[in-house]
C-alpha atoms as a PDB file:
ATOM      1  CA  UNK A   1     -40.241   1.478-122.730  1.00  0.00           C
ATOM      2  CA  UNK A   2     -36.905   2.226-121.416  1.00  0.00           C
ATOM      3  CA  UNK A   3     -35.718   6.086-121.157  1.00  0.00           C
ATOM      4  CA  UNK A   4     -32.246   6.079-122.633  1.00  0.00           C
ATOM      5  CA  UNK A   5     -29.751   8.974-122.740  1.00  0.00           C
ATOM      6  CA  UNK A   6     -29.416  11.229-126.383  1.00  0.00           C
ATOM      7  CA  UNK A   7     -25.767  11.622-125.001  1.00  0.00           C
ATOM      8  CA  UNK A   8     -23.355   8.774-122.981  1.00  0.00           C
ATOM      9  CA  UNK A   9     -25.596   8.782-120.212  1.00  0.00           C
ATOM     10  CA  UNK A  10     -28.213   9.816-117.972  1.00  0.00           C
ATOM     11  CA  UNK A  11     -26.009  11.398-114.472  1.00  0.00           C
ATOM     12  CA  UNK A  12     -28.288  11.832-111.449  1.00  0.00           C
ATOM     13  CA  UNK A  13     -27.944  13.978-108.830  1.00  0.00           C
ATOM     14  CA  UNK A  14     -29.888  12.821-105.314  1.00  0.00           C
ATOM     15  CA  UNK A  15     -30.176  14.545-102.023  1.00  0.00           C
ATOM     16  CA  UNK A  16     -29.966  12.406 -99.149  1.00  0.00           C
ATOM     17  CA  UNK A  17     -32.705  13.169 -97.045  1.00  0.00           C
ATOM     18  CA  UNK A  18     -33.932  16.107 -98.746  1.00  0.00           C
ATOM     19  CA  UNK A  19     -37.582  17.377 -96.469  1.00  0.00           C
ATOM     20  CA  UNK A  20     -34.982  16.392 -93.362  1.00  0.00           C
ATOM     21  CA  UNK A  21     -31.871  18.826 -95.044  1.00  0.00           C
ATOM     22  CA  UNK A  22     -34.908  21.309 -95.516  1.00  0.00           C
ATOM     23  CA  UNK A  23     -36.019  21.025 -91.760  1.00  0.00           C
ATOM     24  CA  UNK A  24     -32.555  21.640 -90.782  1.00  0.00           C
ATOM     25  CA  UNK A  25     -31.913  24.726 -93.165  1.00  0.00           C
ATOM     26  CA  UNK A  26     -34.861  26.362 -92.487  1.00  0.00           C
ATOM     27  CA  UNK A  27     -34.289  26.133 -88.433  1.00  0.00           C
ATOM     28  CA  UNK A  28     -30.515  27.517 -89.098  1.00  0.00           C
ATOM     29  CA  UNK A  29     -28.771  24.258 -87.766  1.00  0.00           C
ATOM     30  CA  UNK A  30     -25.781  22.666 -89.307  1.00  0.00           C
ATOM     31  CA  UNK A  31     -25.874  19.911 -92.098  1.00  0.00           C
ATOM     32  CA  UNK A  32     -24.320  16.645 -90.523  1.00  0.00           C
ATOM     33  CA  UNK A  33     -21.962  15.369 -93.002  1.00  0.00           C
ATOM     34  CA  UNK A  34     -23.236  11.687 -92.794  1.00  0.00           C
ATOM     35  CA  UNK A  35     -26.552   9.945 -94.845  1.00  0.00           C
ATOM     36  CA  UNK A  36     -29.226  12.037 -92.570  1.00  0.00           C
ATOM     37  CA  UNK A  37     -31.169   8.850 -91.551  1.00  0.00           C
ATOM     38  CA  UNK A  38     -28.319   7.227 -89.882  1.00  0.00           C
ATOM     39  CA  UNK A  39     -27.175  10.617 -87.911  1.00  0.00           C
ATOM     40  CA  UNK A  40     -30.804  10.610 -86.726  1.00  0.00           C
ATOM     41  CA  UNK A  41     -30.777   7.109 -85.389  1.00  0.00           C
ATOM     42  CA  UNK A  42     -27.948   7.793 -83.670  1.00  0.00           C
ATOM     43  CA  UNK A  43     -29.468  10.889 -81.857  1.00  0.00           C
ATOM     44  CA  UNK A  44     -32.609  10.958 -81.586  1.00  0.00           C
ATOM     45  CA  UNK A  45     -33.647   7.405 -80.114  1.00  0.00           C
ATOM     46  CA  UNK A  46     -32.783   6.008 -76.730  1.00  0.00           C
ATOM     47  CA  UNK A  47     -32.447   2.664 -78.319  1.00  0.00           C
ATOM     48  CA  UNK A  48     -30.393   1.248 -81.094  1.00  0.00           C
ATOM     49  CA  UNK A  49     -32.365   1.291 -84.347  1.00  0.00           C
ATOM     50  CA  UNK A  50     -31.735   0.806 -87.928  1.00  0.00           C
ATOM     51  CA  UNK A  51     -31.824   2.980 -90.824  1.00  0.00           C
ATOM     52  CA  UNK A  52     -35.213   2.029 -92.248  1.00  0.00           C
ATOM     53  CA  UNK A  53     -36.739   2.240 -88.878  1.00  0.00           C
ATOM     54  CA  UNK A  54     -35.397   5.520 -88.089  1.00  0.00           C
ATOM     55  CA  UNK A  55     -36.213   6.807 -91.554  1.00  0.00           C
ATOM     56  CA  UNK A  56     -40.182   4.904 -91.362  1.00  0.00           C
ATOM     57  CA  UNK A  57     -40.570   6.873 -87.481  1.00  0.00           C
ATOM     58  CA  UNK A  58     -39.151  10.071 -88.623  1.00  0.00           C
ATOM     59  CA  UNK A  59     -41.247  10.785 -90.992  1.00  0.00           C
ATOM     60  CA  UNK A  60     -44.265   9.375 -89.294  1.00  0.00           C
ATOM     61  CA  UNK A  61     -43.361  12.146 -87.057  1.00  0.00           C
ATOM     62  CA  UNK A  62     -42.751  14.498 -89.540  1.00  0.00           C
ATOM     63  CA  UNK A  63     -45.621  14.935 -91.012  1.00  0.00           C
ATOM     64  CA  UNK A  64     -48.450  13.634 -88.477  1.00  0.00           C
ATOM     65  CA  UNK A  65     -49.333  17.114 -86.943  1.00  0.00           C
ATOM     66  CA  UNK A  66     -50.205  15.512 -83.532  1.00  0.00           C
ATOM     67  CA  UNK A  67     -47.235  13.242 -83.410  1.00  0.00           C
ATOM     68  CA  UNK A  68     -44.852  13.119 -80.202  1.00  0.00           C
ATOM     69  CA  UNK A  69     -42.817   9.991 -80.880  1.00  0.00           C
ATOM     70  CA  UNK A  70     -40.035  12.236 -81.189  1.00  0.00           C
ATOM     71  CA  UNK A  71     -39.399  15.041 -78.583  1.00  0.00           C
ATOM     72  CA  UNK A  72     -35.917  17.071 -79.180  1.00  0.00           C
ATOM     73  CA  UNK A  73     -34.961  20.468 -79.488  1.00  0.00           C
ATOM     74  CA  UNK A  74     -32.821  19.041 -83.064  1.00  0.00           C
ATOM     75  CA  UNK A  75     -36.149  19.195 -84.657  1.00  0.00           C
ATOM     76  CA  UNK A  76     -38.928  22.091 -84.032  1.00  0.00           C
ATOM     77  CA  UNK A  77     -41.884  21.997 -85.866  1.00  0.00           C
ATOM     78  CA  UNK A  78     -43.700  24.571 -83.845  1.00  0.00           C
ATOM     79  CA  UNK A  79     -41.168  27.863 -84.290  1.00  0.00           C
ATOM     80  CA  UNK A  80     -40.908  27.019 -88.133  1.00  0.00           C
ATOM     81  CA  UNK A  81     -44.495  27.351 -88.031  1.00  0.00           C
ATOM     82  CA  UNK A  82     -44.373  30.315 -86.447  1.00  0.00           C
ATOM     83  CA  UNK A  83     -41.730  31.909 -88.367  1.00  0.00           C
ATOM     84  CA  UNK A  84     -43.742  30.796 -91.681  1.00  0.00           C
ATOM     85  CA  UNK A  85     -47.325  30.497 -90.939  1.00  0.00           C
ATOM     86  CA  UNK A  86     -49.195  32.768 -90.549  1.00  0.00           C
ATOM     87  CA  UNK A  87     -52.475  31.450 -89.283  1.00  0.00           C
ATOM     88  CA  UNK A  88     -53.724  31.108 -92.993  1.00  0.00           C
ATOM     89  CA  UNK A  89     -50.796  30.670 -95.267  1.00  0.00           C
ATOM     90  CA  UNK A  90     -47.758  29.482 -95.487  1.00  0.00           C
ATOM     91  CA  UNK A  91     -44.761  32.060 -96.560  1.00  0.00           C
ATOM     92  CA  UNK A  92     -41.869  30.311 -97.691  1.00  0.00           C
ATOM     93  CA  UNK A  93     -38.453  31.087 -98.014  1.00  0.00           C
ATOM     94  CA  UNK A  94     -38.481  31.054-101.888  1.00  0.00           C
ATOM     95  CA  UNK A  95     -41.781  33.527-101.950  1.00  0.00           C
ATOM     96  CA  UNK A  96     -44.377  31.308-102.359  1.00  0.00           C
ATOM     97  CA  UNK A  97     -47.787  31.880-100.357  1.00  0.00           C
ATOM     98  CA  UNK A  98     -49.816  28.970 -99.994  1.00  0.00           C
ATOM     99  CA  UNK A  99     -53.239  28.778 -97.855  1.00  0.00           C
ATOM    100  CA  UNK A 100     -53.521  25.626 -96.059  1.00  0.00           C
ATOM    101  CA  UNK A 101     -54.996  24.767 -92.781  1.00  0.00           C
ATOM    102  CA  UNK A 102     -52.668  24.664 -90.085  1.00  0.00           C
ATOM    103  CA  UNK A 103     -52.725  20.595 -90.124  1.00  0.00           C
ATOM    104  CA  UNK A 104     -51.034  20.805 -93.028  1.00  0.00           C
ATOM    105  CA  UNK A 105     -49.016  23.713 -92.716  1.00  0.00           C
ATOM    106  CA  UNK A 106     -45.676  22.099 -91.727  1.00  0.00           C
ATOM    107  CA  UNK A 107     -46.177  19.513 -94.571  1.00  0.00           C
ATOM    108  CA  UNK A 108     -46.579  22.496 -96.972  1.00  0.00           C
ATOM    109  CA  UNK A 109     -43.710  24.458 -96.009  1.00  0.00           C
ATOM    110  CA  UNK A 110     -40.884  21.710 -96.181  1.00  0.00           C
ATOM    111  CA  UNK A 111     -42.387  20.056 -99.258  1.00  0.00           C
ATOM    112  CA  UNK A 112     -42.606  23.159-101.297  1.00  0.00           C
ATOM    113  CA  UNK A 113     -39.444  24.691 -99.736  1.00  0.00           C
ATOM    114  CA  UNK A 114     -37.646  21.020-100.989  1.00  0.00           C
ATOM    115  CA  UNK A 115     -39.048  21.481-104.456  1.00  0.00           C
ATOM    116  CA  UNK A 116     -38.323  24.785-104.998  1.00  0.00           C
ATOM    117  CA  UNK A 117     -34.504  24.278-103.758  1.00  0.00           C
ATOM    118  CA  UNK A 118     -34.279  21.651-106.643  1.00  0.00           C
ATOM    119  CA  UNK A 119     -35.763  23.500-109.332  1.00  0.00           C
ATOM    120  CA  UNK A 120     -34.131  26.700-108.138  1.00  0.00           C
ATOM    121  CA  UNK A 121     -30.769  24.454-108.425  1.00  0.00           C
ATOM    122  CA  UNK A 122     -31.719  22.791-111.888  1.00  0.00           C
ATOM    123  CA  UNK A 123     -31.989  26.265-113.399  1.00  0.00           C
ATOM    124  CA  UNK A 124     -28.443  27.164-112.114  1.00  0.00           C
ATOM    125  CA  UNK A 125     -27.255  23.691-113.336  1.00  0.00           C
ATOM    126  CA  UNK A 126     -29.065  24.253-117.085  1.00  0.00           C
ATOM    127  CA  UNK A 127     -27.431  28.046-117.191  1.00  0.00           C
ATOM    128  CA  UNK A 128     -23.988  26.203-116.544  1.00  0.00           C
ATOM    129  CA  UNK A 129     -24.441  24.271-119.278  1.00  0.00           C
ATOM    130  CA  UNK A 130     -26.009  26.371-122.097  1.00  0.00           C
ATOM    131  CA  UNK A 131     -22.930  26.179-124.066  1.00  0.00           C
ATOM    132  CA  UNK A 132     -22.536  22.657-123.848  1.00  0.00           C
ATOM    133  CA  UNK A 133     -23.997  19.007-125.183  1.00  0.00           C
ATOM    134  CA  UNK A 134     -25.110  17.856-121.260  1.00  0.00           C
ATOM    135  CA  UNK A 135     -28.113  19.300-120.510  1.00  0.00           C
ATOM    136  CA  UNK A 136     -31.033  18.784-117.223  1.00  0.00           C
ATOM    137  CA  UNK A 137     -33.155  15.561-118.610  1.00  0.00           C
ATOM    138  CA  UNK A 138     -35.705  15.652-116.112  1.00  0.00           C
ATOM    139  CA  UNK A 139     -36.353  16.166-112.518  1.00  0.00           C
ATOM    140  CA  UNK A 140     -37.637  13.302-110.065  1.00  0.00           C
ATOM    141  CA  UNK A 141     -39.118  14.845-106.359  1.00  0.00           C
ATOM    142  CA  UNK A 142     -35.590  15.717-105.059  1.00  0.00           C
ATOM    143  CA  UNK A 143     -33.519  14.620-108.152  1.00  0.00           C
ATOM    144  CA  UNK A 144     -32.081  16.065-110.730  1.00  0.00           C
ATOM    145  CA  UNK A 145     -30.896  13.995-114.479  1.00  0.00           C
ATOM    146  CA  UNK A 146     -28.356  15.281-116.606  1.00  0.00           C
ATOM    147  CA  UNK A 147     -28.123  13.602-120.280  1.00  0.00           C
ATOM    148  CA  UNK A 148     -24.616  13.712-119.917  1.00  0.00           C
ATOM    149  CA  UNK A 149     -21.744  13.826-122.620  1.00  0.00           C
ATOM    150  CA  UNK A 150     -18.427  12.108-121.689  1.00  0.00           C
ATOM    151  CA  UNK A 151     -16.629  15.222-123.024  1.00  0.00           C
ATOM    152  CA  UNK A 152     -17.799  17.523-120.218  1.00  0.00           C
ATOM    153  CA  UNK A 153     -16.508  15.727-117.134  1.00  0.00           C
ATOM    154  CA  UNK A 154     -14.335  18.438-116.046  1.00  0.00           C
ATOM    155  CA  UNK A 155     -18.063  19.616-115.285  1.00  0.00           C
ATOM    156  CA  UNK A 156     -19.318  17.256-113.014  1.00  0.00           C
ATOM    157  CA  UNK A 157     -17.905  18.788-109.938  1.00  0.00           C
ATOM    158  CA  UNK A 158     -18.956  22.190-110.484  1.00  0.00           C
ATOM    159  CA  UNK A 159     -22.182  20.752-111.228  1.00  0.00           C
ATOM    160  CA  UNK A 160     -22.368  18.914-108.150  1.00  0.00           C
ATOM    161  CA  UNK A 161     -21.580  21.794-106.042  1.00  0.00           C
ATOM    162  CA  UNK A 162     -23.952  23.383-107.334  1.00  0.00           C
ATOM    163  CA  UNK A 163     -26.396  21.060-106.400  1.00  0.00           C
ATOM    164  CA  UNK A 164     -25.175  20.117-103.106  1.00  0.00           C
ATOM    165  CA  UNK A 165     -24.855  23.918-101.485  1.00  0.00           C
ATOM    166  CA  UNK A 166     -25.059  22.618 -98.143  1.00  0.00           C
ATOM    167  CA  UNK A 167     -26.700  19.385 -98.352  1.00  0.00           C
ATOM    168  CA  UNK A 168     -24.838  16.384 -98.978  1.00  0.00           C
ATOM    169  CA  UNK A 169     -25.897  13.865-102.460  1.00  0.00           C
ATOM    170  CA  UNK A 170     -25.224  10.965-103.837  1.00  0.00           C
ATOM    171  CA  UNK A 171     -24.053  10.841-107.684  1.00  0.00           C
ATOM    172  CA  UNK A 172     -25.351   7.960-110.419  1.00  0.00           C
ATOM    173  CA  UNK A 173     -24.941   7.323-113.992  1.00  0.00           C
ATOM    174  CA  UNK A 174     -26.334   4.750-116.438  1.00  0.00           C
ATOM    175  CA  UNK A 175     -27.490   4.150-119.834  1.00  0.00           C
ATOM    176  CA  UNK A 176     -30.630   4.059-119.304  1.00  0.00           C
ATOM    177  CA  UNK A 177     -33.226   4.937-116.742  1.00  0.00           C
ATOM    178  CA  UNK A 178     -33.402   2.004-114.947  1.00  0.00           C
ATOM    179  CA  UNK A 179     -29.988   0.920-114.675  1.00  0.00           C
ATOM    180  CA  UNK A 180     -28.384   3.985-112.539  1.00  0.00           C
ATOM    181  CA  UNK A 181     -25.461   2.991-110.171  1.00  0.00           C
ATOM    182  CA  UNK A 182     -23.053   4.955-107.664  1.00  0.00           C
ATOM    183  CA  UNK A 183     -20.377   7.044-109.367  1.00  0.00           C
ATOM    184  CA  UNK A 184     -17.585   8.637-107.323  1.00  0.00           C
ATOM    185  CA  UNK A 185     -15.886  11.465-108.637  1.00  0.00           C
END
């Protein structure tokens, strides 16, 4: 069964590169202004790579603990950890205290930090639009759906700044679930 839209139609807001945004918030470094994936194949491998391949290595190196296919000081996994791990638990930004063995420590920190950021920024999103017929569908990872009524456009780019706050998104509307393409506003 197909998820359709009680308004005009479902909007969805998508970070690009969310755990990698997260990585780069949390270490105090600035957002590049480009899809994530291709800024890192541009500086972090010697050789020319694609997209895909960049994006399938990073995160092999992201979260594989004993991983050194990528050595740069862009990316430090060892002073997050020691800024938010404590030996037994990982403190994160948004107050959460999770025990985990260090292995997984890293792993912990940016996925929870990630969801938290999107649920912190669906609540803001939903408060915006109390008064109103859009309202937050559902929430997918590092996605947020509006059910979106055509009358409340004027909306969209509050909403999306909102979201964004530093991270850059993409935007895409359908009527149904299944059928989302790009939307520029």
């Amino acid at each position: 069964q197909v998820m359709k839209p009680h308004n005009d139609l479902f909007l969805a807001l998508d970070y690009n590169g969310a755990e990698v945004r997260t990585l780069i918030e949390l270490q105090g470094g600035e957002q590049p202004d480009e899809d994530i994936h291709e800024w890192n194949a541009k500086h972090l491998f010697e050789q020319e790579i694609t997209r895909d391949e960049c994006k399938v290595r990073f995160f092999a190196w992201l979260y594989e603990p004993d991983s050194d296919e990528i050595e740069t000081e862009l990316y430090d996994k060892n002073s997050l950890l020691d800024k938010w791990y404590d030996g037994a638990c990982v403190h994160t930004p948004y107050g959460r205290v999770i025990e985990v063995e260090r292995r997984k420590a890293f792993n912990y920190l940016i996925q929870s930090t990630t969801a938290d950021r999107v649920l912190e920024k669906a609540v803001k999103i939903d408060k915006l639009l109390e008064e109103h017929k859009s309202f937050v569908s559902h929430i997918i990872h590092d996605e947020i759906v509006l059910d979106y009524h055509d009358s409340e456009r004027n909306l969209i780019s509050q909403i999306k700044d909102i979201f964004e706050d530093g991270f850059m998104s993409s935007l895409r509307g359908g009527k149904d679930g299944y059928n989302l393409k790009s939307v520029s506003i």
